[in-house]
Protein backbone atom coordinates (compact mmCIF):
# COMPACT_ATOMS: atom_id res chain seq x y z
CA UNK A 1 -142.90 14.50 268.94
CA UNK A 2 -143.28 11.55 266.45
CA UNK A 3 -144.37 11.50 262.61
CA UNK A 4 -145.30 8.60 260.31
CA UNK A 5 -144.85 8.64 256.62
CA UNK A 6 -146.29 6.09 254.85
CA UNK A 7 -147.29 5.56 251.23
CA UNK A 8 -150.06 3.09 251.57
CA UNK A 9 -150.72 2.32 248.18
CA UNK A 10 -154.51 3.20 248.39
CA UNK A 11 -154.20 0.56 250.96
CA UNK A 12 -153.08 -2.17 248.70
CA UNK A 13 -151.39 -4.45 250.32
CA UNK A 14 -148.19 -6.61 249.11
CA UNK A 15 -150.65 -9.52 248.69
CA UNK A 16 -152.83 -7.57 246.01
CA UNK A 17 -156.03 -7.26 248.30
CA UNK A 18 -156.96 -3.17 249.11
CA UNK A 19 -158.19 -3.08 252.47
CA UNK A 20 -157.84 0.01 254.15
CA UNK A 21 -159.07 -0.99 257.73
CA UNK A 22 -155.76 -3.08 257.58
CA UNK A 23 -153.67 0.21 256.90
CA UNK A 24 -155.77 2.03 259.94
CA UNK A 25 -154.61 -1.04 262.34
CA UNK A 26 -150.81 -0.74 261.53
CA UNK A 27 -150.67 3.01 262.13
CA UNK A 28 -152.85 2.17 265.24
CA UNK A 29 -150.17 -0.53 266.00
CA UNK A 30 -146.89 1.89 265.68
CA UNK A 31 -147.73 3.34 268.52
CA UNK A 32 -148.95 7.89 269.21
CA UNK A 33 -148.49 10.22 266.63
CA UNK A 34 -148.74 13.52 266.43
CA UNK A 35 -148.57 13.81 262.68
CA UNK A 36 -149.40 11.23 260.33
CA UNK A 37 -148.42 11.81 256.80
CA UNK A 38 -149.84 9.41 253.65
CA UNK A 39 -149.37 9.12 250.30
CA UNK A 40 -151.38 7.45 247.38
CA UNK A 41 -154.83 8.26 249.31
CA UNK A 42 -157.60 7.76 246.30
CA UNK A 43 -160.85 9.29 246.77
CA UNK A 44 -163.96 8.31 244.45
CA UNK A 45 -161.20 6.40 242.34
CA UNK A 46 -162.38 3.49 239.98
CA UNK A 47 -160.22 2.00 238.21
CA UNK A 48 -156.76 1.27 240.99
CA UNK A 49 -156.12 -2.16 240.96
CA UNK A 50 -158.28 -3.78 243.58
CA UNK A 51 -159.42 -0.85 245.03
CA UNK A 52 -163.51 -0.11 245.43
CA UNK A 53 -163.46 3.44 244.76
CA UNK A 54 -164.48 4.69 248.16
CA UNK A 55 -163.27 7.68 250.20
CA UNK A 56 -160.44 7.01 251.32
CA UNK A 57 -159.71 10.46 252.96
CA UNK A 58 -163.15 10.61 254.95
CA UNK A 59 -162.34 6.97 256.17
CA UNK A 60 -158.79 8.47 257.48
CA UNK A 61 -160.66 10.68 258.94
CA UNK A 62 -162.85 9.07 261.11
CA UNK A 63 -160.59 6.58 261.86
CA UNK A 64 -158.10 9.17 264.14
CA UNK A 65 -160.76 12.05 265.79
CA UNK A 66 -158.90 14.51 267.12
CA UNK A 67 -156.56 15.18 264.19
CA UNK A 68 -156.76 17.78 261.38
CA UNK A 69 -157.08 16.00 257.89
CA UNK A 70 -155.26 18.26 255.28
CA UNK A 71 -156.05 16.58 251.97
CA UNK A 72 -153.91 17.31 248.80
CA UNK A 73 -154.86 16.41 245.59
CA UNK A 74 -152.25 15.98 242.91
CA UNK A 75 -154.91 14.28 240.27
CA UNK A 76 -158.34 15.84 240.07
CA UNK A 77 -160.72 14.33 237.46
CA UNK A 78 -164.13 13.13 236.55
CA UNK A 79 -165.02 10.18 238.15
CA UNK A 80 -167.31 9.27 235.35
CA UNK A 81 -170.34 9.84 237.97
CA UNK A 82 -170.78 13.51 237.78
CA UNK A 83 -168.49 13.92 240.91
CA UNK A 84 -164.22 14.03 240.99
CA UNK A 85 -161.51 11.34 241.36
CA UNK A 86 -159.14 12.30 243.47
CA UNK A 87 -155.27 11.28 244.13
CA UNK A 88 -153.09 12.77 246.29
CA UNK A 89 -151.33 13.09 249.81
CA UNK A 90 -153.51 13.46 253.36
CA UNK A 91 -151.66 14.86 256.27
CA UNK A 92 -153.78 13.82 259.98
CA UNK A 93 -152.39 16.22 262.62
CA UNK A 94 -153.29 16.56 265.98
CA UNK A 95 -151.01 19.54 266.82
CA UNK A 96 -152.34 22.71 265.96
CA UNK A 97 -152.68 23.49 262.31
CA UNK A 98 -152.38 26.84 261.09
CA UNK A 99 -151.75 27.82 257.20
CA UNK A 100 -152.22 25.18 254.68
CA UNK A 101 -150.84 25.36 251.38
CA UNK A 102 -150.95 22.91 248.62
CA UNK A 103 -148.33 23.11 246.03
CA UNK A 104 -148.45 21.58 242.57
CA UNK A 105 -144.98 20.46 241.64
CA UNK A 106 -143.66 20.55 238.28
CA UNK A 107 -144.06 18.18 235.20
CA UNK A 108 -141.62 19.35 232.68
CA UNK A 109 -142.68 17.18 229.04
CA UNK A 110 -140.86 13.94 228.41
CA UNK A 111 -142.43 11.86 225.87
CA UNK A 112 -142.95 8.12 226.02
CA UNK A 113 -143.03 7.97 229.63
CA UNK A 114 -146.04 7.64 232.38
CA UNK A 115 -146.47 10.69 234.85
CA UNK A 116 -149.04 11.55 236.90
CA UNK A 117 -149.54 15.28 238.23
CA UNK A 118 -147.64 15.37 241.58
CA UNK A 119 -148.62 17.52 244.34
CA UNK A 120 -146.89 18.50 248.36
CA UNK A 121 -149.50 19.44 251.49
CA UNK A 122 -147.67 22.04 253.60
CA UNK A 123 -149.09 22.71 257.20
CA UNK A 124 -147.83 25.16 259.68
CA UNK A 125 -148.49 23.34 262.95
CA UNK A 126 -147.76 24.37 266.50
CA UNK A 127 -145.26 21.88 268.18
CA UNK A 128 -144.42 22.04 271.72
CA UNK A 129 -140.74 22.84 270.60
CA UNK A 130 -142.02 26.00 268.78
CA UNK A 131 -143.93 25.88 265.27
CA UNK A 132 -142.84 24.06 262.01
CA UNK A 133 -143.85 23.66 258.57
CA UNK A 134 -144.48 20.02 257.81
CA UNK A 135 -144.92 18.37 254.48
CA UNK A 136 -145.68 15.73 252.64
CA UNK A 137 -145.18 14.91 248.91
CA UNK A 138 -144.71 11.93 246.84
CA UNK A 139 -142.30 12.60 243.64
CA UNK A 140 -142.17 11.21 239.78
CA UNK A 141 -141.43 7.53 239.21
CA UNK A 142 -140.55 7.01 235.72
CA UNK A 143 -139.48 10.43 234.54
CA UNK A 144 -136.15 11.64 236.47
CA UNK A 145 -136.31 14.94 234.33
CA UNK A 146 -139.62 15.47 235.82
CA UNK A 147 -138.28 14.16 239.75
CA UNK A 148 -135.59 16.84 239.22
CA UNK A 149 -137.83 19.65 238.83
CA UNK A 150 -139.67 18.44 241.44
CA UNK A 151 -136.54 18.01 244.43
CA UNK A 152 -135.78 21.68 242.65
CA UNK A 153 -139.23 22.80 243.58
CA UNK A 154 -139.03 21.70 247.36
CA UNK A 155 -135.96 23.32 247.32
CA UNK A 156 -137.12 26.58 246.23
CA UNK A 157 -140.61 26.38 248.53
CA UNK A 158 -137.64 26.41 251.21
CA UNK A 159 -135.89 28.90 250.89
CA UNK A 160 -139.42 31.00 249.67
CA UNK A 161 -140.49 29.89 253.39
CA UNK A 162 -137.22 30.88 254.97
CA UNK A 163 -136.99 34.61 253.07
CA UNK A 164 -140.91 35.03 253.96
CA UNK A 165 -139.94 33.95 257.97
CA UNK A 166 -137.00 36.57 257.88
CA UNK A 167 -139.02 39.03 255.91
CA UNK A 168 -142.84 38.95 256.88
CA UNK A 169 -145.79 40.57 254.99
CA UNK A 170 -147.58 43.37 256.34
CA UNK A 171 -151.34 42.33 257.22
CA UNK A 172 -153.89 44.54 255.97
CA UNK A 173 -156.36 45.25 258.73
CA UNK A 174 -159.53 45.52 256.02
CA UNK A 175 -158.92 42.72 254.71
CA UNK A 176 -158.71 39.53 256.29
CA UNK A 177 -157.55 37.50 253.32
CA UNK A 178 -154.31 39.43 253.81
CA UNK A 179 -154.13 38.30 257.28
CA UNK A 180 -149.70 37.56 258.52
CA UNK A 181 -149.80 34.26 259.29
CA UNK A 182 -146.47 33.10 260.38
CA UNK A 183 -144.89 30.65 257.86
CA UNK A 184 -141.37 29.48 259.31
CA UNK A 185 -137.81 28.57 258.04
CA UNK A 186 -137.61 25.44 260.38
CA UNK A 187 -138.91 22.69 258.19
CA UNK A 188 -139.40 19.06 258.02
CA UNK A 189 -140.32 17.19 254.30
CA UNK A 190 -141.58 13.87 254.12
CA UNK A 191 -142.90 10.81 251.80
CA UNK A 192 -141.92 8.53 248.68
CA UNK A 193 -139.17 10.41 246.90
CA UNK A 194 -139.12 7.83 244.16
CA UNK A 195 -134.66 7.94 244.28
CA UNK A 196 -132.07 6.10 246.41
CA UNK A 197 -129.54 7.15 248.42
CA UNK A 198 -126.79 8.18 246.47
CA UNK A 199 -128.64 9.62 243.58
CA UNK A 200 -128.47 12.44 241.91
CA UNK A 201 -131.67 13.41 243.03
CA UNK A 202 -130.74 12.39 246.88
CA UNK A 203 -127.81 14.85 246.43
CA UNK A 204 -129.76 17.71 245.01
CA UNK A 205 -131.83 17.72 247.69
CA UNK A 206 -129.20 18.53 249.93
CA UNK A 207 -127.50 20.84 248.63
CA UNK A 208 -126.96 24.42 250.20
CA UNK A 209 -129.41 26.95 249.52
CA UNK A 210 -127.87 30.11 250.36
CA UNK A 211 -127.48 32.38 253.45
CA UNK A 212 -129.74 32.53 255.99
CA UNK A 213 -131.66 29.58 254.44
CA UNK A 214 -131.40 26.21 256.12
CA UNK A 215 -131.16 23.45 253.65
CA UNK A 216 -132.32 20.31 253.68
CA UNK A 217 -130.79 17.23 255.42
CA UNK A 218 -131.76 13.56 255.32
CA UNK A 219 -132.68 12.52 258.88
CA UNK A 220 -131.39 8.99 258.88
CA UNK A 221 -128.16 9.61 257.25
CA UNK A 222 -127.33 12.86 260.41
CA UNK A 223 -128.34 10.12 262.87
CA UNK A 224 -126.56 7.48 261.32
CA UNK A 225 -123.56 8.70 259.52
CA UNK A 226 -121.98 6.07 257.18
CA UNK A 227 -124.89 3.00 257.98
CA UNK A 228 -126.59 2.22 255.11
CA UNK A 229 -130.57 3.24 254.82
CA UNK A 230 -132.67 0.28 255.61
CA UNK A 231 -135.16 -0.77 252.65
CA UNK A 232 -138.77 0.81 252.27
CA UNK A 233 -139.63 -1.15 249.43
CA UNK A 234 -139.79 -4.76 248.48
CA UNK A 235 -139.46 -6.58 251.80
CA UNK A 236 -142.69 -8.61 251.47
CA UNK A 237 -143.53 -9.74 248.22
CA UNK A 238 -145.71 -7.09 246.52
CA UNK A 239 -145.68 -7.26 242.75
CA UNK A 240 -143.03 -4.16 242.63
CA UNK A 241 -140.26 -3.93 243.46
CA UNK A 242 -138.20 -6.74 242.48
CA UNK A 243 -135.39 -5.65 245.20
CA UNK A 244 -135.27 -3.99 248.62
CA UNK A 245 -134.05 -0.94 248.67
CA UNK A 246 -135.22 2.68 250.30
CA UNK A 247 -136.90 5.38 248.52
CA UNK A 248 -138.50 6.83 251.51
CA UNK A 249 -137.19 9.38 253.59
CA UNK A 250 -137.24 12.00 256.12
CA UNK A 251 -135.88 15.92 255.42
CA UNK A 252 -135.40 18.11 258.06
CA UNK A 253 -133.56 21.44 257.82
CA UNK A 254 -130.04 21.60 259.13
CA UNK A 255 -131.44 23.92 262.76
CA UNK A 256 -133.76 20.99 263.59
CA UNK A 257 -130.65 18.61 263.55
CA UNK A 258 -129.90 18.72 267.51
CA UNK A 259 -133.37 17.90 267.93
CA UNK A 260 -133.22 14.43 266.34
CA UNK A 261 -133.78 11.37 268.21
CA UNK A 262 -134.51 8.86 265.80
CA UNK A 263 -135.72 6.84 262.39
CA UNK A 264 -136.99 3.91 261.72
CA UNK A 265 -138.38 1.98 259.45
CA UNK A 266 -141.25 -0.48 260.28
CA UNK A 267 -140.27 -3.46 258.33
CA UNK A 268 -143.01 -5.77 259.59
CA UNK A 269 -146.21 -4.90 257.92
CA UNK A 270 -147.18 -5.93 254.75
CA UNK A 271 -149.96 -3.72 254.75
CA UNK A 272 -148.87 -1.85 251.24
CA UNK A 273 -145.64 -2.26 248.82
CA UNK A 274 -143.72 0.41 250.89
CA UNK A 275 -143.45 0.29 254.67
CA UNK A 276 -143.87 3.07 257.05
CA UNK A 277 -141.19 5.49 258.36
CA UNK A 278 -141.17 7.13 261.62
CA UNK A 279 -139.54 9.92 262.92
CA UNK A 280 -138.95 11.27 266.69
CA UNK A 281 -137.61 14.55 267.59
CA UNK A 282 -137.31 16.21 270.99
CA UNK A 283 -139.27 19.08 271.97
């Protein structure tokens, strides 16, 4: 089973031009996936430096057939046109997709910075190892106050998932909108978390969430204890960063941790200021 994460800067790439056929070709290039997970898709979007506006989420779409697009929107205006301008996070699976939930993460005030309304697509998919809940987010930049909340909010969808997985709902046979769809403890979180390792954020993440509620653990750091996260950002150029250094990651609860096989980071393309991240885990 292997995942991409990738925020692809609308498809801006670290020369400045937005061309989102080129972000289609190095996903094509990576190799199979059975999820692919994006952040920064725009949709009907004016305005994003060198970027035409277009739909980026239908053009996902069409360019893998045979996966489920799962679009989340984090900003949802008017695009001046009488339609919507939408920001957010699309997740392509080709697995099975069951429930889909789209959470808006928290924006606690703090004045004098830029924030944007942040949002993480959560998909219930059926993997050949058994089902998992997979999503996708991409957290606050400038405001760590507002980051916090947000690593506290993933934090608290877990263990929500993990109490509903050891607790189910009754279904209500009249109704089908109360229909038990099975929403699982086992868990795997990724995108653009917007900290380093070592941060306080990083280390939030991570920390225990109680009994009977597997926590989060970064991916990289359980394959690779003590070896330093390779860079996601700033490798080729692009007008941010001014260093390399890694912001991206992969979460997986602590019971998928035998599973792992491996992480990498595609350091090649310069197909968008970050590069993407790919994870492989065993059946």
């Amino acid at each position: 089973m292997r995942l991409l994460s990738w925020n692809i800067q609308w498809g801006r790439g670290a020369d400045g031009r937005v061309e989102p056929a080129r972000t289609v070709a190095a996903i094509r290039a990576a190799g199979e996936f059975d999820l692919i997970c994006l952040q920064e898709v725009a949709c009907n979007f004016e305005g994003l430096p060198g970027g035409s506006g277009g739909d980026e989420v239908a053009l996902f779409a069409a360019a893998f057939p045979g996966y489920t697009p799962v679009f989340g929107a984090g900003m949802d205006v008017p695009d001046g046109r009488g339609g919507r301008a939408l920001f957010g996070n699309l997740l392509l699976s080709r697995l099975p997709v069951g429930q889909v939930f789209r959470h808006m993460l928290p924006a606690p005030a703090d004045p004098g910075l830029p924030a944007m309304q942040r949002v993480c697509v959560e998909a219930v998919v059926g993997a050949p190892g058994g089902p998992l809940r997979i999503l996708t987010t991409h957290l606050e930049y400038y405001s760590a106050r507002q980051r916090g909340a947000q690593v506290d909010a993933l934090r608290a969808l877990q263990a929500e998932a993990a109490g509903q997985a050891r607790l189910p709902a009754a279904g209500k046979e009249s109704n089908p909108t109360f229909a038990a769809w099975p929403r699982l403890a086992s868990a795997i979180v990724c995108g653009d978390f917007n900290c380093e390792p070592g941060s306080a954020e990083y280390a939030r993440m991570q920390m225990p969430l109680g009994d009977d509620v597997p926590a989060w653990r970064d991916a990289w750091s359980l394959l690779n204890p003590g070896v330093p996260h390779p860079p996601s950002v700033g490798l080729h150029g692009a007008d941010w960063p001014d260093r390399a250094y890694c912001c991206d990651f992969f979460f997986v609860t602590e019971d998928l941790a035998p599973r792992l096989r491996s992480v990498q980071v595609l350091a090649d393309t310069p197909a968008s200021d970050h590069q993407p991240v790919v994870l492989a885990l065993s059946d």
